[in-house]
PDB file of N, CA and C in Angstrom:
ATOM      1  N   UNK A   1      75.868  87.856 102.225  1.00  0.00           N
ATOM      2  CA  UNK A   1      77.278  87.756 102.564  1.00  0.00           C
ATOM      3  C   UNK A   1      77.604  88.774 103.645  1.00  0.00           C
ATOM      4  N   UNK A   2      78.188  88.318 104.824  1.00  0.00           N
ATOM      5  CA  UNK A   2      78.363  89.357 105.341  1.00  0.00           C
ATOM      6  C   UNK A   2      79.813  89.850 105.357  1.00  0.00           C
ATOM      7  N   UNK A   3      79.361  91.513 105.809  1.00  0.00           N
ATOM      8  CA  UNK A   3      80.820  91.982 105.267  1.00  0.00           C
ATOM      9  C   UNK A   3      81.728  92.215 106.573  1.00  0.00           C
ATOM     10  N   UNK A   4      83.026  92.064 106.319  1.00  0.00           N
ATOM     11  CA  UNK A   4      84.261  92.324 107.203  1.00  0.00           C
ATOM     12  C   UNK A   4      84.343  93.199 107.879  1.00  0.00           C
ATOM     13  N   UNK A   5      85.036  93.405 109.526  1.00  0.00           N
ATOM     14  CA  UNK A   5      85.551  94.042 110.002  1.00  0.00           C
ATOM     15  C   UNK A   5      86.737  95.057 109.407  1.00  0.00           C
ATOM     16  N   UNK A   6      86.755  96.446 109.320  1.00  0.00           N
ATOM     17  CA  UNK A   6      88.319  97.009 108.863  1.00  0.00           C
ATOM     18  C   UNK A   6      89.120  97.093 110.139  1.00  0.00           C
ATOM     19  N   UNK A   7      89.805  97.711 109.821  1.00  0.00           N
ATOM     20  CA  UNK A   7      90.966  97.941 110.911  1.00  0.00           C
ATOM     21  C   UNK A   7      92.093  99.174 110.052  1.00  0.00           C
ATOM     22  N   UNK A   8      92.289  99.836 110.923  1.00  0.00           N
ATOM     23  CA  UNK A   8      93.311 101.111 110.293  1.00  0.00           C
ATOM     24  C   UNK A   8      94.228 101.305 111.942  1.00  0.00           C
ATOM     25  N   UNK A   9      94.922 101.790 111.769  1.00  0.00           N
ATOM     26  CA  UNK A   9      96.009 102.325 113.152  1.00  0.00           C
ATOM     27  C   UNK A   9      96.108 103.603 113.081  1.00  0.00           C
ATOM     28  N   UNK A  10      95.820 104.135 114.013  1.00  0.00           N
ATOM     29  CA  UNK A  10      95.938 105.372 114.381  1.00  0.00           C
ATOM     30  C   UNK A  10      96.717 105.801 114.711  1.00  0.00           C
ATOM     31  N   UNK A  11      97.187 107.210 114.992  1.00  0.00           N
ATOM     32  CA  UNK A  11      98.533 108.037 115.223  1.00  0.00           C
ATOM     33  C   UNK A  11      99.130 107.364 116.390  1.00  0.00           C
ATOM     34  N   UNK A  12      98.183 107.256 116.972  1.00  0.00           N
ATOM     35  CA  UNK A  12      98.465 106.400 118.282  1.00  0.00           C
ATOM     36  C   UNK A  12      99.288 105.168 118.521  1.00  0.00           C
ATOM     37  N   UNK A  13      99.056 104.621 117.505  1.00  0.00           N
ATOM     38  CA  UNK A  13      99.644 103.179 116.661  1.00  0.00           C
ATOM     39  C   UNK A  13      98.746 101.728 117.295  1.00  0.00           C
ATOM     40  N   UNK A  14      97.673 102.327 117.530  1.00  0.00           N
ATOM     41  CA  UNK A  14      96.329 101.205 118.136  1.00  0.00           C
ATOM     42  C   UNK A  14      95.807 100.958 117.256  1.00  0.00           C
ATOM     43  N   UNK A  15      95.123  99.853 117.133  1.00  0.00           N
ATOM     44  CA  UNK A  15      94.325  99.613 116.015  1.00  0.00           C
ATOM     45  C   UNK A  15      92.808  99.816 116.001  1.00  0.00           C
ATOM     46  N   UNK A  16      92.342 100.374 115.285  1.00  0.00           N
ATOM     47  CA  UNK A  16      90.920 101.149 115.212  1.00  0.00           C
ATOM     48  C   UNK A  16      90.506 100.342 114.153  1.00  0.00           C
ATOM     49  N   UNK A  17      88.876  99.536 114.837  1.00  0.00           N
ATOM     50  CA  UNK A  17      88.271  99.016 113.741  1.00  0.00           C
ATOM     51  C   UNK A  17      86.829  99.636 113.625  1.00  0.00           C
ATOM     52  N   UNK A  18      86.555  99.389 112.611  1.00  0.00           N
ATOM     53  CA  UNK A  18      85.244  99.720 111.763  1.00  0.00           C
ATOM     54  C   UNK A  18      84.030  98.616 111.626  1.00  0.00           C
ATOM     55  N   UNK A  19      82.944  98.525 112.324  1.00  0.00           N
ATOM     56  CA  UNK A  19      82.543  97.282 112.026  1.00  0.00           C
ATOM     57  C   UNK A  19      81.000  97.493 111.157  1.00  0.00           C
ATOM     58  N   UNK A  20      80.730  96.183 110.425  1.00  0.00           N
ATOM     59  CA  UNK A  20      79.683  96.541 109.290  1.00  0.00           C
ATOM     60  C   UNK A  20      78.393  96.991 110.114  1.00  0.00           C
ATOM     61  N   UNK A  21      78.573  97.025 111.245  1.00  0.00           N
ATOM     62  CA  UNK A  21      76.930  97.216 112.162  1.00  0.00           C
ATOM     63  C   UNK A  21      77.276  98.721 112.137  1.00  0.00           C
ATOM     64  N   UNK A  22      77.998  99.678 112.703  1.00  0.00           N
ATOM     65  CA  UNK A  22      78.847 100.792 113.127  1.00  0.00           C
ATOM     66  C   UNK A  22      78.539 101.347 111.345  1.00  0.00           C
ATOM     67  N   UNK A  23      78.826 100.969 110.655  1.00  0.00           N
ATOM     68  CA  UNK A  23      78.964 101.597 109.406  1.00  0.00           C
ATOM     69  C   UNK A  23      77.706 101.810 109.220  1.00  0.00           C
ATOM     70  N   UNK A  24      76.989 100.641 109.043  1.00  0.00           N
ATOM     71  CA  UNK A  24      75.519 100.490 108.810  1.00  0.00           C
ATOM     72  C   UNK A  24      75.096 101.881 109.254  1.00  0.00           C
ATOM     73  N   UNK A  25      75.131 101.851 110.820  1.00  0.00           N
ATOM     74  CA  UNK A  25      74.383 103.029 111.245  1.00  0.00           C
ATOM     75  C   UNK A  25      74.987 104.488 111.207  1.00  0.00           C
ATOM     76  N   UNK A  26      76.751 104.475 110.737  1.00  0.00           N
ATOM     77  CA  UNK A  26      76.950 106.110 110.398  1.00  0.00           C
ATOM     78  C   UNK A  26      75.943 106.380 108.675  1.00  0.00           C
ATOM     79  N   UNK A  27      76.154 105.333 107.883  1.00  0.00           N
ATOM     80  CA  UNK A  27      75.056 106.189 106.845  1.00  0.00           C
ATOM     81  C   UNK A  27      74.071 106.086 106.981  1.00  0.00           C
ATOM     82  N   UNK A  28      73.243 105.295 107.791  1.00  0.00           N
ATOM     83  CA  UNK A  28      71.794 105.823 107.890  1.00  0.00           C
ATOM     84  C   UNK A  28      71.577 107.272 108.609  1.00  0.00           C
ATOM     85  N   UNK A  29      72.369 107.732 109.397  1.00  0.00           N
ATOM     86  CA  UNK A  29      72.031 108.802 110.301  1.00  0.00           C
ATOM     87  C   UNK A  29      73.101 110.266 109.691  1.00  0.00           C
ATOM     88  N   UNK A  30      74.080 109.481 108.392  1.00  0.00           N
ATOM     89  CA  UNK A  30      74.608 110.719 107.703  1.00  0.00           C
ATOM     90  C   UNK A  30      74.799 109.966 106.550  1.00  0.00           C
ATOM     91  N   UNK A  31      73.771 109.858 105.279  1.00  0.00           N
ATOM     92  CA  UNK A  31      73.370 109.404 104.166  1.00  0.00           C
ATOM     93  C   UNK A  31      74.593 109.911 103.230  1.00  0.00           C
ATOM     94  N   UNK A  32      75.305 110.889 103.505  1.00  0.00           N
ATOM     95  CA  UNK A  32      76.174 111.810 102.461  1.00  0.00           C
ATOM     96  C   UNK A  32      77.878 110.882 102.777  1.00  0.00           C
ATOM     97  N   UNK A  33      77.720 110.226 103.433  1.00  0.00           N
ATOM     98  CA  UNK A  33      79.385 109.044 103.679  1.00  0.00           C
ATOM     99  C   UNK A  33      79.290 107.587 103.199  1.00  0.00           C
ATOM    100  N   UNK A  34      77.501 107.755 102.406  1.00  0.00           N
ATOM    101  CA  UNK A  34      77.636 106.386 101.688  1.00  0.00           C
ATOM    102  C   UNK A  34      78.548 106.525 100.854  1.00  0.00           C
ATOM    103  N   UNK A  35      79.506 105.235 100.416  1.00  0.00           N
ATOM    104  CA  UNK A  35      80.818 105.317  99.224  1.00  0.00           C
ATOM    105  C   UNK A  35      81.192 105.754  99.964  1.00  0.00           C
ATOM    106  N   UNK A  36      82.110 106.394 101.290  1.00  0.00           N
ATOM    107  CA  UNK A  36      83.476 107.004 101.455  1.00  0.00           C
ATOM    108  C   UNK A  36      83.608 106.306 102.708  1.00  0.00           C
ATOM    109  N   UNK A  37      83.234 105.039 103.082  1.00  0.00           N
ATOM    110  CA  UNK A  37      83.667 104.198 104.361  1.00  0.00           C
ATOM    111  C   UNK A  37      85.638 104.227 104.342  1.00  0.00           C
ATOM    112  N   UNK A  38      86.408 104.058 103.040  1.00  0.00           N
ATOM    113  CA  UNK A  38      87.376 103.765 102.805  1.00  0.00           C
ATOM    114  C   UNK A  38      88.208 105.639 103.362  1.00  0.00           C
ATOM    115  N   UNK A  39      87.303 106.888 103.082  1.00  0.00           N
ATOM    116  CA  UNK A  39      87.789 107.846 103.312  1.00  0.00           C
ATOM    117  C   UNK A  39      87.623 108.051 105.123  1.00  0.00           C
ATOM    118  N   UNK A  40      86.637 107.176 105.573  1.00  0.00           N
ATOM    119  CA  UNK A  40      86.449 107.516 106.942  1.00  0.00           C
ATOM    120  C   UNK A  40      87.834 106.663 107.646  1.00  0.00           C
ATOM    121  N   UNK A  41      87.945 105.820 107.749  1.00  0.00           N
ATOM    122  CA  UNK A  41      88.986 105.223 107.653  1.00  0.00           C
ATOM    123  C   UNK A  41      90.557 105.842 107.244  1.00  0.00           C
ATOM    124  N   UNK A  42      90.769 106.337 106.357  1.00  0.00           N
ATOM    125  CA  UNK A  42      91.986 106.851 106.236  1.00  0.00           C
ATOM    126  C   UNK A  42      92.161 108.685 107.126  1.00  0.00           C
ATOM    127  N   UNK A  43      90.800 108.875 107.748  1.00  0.00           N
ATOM    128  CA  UNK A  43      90.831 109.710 108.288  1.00  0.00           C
ATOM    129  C   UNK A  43      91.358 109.744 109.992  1.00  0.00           C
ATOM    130  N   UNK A  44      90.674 108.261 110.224  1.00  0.00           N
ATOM    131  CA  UNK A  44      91.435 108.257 111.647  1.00  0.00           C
ATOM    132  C   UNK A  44      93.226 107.581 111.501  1.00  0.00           C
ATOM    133  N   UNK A  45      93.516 107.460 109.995  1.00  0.00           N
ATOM    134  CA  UNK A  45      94.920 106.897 110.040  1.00  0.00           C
ATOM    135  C   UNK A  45      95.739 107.878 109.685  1.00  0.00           C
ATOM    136  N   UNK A  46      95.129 109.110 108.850  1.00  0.00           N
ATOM    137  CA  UNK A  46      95.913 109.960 107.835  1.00  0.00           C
ATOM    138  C   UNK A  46      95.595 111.237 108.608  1.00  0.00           C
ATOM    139  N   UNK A  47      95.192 111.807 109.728  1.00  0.00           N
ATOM    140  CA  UNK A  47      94.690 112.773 110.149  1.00  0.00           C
ATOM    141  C   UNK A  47      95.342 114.184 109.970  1.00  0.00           C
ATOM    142  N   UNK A  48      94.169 115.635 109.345  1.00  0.00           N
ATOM    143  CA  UNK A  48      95.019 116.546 109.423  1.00  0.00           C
ATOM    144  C   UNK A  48      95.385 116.947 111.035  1.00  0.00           C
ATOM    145  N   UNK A  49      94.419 116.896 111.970  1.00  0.00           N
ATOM    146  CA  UNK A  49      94.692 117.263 113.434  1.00  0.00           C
ATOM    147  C   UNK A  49      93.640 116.171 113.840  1.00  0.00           C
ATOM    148  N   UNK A  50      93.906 116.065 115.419  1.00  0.00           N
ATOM    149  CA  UNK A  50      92.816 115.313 116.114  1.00  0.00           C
ATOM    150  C   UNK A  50      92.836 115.878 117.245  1.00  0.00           C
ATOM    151  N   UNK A  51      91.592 116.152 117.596  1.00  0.00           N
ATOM    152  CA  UNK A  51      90.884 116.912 119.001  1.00  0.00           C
ATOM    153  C   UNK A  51      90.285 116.264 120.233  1.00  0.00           C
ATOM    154  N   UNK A  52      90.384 116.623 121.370  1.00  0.00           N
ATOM    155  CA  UNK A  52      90.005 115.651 122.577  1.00  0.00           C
ATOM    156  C   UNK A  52      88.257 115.824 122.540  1.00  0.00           C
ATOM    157  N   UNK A  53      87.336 114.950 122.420  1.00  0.00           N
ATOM    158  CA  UNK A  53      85.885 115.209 122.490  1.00  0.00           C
ATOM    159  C   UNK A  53      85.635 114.450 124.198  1.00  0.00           C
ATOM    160  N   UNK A  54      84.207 114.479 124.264  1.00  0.00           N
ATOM    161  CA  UNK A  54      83.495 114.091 125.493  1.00  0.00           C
ATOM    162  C   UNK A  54      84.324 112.703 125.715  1.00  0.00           C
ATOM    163  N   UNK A  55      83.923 112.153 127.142  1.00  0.00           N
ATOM    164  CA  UNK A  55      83.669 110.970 126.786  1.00  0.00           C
ATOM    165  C   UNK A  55      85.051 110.040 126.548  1.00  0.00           C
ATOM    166  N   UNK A  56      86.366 110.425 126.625  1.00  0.00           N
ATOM    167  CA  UNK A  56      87.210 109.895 126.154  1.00  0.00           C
ATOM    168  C   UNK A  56      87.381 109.226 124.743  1.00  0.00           C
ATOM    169  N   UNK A  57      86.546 110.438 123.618  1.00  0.00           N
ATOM    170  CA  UNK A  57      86.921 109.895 122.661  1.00  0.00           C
ATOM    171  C   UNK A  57      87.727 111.362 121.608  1.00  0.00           C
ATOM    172  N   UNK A  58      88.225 110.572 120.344  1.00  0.00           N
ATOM    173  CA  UNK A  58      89.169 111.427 119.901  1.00  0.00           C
ATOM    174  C   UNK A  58      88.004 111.797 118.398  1.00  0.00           C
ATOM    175  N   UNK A  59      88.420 112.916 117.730  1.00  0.00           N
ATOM    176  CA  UNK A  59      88.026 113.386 116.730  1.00  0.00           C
ATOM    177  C   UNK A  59      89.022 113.842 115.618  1.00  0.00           C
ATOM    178  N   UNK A  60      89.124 112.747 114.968  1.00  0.00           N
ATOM    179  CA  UNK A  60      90.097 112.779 113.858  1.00  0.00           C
ATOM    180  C   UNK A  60      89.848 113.876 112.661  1.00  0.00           C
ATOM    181  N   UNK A  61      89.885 114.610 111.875  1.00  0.00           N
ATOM    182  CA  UNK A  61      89.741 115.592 111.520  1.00  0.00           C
ATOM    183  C   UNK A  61      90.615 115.625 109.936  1.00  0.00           C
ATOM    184  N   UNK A  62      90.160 115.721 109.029  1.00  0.00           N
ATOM    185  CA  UNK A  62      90.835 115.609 107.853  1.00  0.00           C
ATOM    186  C   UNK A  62      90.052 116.573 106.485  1.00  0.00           C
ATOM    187  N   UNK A  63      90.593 117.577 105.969  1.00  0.00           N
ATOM    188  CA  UNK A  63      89.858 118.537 104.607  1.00  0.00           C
ATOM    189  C   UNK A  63      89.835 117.711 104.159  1.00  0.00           C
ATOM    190  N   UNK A  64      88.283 118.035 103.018  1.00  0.00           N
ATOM    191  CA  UNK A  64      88.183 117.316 102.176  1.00  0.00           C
ATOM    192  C   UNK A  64      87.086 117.660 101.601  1.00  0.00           C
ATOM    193  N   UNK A  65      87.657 118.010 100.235  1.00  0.00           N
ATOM    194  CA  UNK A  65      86.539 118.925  99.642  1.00  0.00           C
ATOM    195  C   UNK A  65      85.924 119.854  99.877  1.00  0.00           C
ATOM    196  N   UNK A  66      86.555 120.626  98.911  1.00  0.00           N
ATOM    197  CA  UNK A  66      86.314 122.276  98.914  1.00  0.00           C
ATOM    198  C   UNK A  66      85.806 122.994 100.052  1.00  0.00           C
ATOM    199  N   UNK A  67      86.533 122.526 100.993  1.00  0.00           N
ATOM    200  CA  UNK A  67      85.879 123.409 102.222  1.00  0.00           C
ATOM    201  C   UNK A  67      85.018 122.750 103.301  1.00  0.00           C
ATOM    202  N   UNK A  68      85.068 121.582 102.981  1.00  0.00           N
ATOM    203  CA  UNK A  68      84.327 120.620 104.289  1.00  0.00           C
ATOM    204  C   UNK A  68      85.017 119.737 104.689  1.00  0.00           C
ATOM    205  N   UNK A  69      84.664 119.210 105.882  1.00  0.00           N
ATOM    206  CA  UNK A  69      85.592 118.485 106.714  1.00  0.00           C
ATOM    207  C   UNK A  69      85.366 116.984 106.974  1.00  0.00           C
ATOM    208  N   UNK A  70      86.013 116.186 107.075  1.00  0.00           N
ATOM    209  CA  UNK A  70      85.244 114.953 107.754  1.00  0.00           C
ATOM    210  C   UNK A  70      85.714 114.264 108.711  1.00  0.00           C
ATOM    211  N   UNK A  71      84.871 114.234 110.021  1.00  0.00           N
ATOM    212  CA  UNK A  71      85.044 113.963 111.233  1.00  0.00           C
ATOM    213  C   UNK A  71      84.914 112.492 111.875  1.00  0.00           C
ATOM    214  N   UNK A  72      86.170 111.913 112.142  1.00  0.00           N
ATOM    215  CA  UNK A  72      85.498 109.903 112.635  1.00  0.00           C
ATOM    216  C   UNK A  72      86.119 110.549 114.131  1.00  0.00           C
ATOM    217  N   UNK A  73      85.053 110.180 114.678  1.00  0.00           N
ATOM    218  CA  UNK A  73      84.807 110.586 115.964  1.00  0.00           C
ATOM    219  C   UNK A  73      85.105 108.752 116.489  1.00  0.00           C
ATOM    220  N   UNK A  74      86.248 108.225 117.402  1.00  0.00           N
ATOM    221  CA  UNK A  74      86.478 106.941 117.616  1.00  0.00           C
ATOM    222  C   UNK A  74      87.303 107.206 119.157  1.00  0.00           C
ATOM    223  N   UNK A  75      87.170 105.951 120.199  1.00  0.00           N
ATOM    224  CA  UNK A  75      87.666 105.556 121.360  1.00  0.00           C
ATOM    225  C   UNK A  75      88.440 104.126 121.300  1.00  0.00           C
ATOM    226  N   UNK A  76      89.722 104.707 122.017  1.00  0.00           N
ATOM    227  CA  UNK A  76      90.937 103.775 122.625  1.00  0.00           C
ATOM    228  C   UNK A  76      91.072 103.605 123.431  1.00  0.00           C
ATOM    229  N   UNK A  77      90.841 101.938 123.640  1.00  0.00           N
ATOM    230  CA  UNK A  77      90.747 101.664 125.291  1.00  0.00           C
ATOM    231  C   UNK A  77      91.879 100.471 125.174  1.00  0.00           C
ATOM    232  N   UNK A  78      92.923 101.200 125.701  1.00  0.00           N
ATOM    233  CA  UNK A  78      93.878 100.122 125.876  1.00  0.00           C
ATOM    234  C   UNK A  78      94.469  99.917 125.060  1.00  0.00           C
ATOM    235  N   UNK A  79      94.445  98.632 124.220  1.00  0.00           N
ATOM    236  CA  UNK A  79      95.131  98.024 122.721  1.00  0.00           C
ATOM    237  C   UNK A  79      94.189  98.227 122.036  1.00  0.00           C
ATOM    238  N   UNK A  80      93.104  98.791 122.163  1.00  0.00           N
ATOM    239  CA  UNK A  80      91.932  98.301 120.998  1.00  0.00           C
ATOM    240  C   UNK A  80      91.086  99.622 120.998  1.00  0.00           C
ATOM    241  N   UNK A  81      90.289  99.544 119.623  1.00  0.00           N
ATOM    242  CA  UNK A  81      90.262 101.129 119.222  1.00  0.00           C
ATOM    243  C   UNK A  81      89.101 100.957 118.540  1.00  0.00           C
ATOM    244  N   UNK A  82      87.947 101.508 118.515  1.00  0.00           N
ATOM    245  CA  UNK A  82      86.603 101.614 117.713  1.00  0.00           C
ATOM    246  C   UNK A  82      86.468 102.831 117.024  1.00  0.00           C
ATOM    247  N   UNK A  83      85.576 103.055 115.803  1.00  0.00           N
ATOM    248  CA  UNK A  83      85.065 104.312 114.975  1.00  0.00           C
ATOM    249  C   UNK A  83      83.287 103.989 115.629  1.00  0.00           C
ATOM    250  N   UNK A  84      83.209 105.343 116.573  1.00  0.00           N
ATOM    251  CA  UNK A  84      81.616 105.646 117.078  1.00  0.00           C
ATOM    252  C   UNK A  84      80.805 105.699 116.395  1.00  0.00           C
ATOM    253  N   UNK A  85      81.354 107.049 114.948  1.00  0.00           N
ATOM    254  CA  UNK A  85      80.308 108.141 114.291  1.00  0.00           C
ATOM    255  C   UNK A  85      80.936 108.686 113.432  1.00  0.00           C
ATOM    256  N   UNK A  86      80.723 109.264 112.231  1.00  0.00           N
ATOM    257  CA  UNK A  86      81.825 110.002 110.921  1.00  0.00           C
ATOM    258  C   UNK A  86      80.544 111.398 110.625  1.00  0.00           C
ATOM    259  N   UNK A  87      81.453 112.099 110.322  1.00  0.00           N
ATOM    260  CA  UNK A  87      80.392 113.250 109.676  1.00  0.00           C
ATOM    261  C   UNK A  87      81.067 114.036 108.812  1.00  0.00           C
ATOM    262  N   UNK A  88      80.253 114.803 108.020  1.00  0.00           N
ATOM    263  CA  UNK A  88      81.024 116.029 107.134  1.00  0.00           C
ATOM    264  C   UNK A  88      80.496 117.196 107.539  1.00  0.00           C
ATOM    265  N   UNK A  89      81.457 118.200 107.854  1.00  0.00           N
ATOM    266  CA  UNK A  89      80.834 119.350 108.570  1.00  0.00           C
ATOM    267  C   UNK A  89      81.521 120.741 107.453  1.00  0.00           C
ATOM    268  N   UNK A  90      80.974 121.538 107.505  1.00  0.00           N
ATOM    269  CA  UNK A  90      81.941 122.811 106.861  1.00  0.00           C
ATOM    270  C   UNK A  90      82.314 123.630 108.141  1.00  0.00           C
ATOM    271  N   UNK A  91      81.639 124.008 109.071  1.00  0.00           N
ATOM    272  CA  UNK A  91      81.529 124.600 110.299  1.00  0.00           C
ATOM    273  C   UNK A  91      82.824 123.811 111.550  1.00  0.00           C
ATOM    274  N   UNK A  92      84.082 124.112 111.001  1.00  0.00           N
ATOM    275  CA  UNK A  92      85.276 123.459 111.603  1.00  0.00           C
ATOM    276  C   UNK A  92      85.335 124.394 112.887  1.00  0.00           C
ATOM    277  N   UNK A  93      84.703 125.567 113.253  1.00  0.00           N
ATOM    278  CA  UNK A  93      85.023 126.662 114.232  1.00  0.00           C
ATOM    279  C   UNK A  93      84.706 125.895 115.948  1.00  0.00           C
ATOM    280  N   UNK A  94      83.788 125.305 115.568  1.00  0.00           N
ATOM    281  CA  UNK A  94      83.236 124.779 117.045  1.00  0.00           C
ATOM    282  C   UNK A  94      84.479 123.708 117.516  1.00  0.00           C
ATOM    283  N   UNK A  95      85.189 123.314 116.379  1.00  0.00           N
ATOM    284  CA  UNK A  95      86.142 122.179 116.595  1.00  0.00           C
ATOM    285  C   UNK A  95      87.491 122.959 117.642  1.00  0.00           C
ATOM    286  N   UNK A  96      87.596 124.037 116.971  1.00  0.00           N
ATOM    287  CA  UNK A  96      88.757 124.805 117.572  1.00  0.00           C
ATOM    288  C   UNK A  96      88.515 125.530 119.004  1.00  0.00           C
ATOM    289  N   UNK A  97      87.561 125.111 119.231  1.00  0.00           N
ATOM    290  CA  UNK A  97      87.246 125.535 121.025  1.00  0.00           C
ATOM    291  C   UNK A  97      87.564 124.280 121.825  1.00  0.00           C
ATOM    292  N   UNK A  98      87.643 123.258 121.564  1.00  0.00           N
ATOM    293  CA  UNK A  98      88.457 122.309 121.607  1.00  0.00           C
ATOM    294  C   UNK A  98      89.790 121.687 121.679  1.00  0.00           C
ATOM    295  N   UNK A  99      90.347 121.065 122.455  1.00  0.00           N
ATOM    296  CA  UNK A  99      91.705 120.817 123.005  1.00  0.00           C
ATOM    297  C   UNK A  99      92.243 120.344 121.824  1.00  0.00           C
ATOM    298  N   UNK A 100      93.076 120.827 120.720  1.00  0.00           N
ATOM    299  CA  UNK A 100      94.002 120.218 119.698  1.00  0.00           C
ATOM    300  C   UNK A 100      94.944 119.467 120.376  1.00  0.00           C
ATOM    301  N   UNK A 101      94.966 117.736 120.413  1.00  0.00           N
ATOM    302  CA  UNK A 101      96.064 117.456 120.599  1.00  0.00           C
ATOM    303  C   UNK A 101      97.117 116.489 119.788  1.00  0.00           C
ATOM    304  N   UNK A 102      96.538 116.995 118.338  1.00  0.00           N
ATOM    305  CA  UNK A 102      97.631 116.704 117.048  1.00  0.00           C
ATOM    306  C   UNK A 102      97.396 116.886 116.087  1.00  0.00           C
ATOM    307  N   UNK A 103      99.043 117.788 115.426  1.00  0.00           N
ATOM    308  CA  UNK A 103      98.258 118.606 114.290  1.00  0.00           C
ATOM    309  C   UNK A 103      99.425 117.518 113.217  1.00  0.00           C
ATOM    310  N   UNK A 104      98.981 118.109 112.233  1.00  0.00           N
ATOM    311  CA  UNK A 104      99.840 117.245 110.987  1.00  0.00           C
ATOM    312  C   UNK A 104     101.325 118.631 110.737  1.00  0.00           C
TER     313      UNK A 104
END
């Protein structure tokens, strides 16, 4: 069966989708976001701040759990909006050398 496209809107009010290929490959390459596709997702909708990265893409940024972070790193082009890459980091410092351009 194959599985669905998501879609969440971002601060931005674009719509950012998630697709089962894209997912596929954030947990193979970060095994620890299997089960929390639904948290990666509410991260580029619910964001505590989001930061300008390379590349014209944004880094949504949300605590979560005891001290670690989780990062959906996604690009808006136009009306339409993709999730690249998700990660959990504890090491938020490198983030803040970085252009904040929205905090909660």
């Amino acid at each position: 069966m194959k599985q669905l496209m998501l879609k969440v809107s971002s601060i931005n009010g674009i719509s950012v989708r998630l697709t089962a290929e894209r997912w596929a490959h954030i947990v193979e390459e970060h095994c620890e976001l299997a089960g929390m596709r639904e948290d990666v997702l509410e991260t580029v909708s619910c964001p505590d701040w989001i930061f300008k990265g390379g590349y014209d893409e944004y880094l949504a940024v949300r605590k979560f759990k005891s001290g670690k972070y989780l990062v959906a790193v996604y690009r808006e082009v136009d009306d339409d909006g993709f999730i690249i890459t998700a990660f959990l980091t504890k090491r938020i410092s490198y983030l803040n050398k970085k252009e904040r351009i929205w905090s909660k």
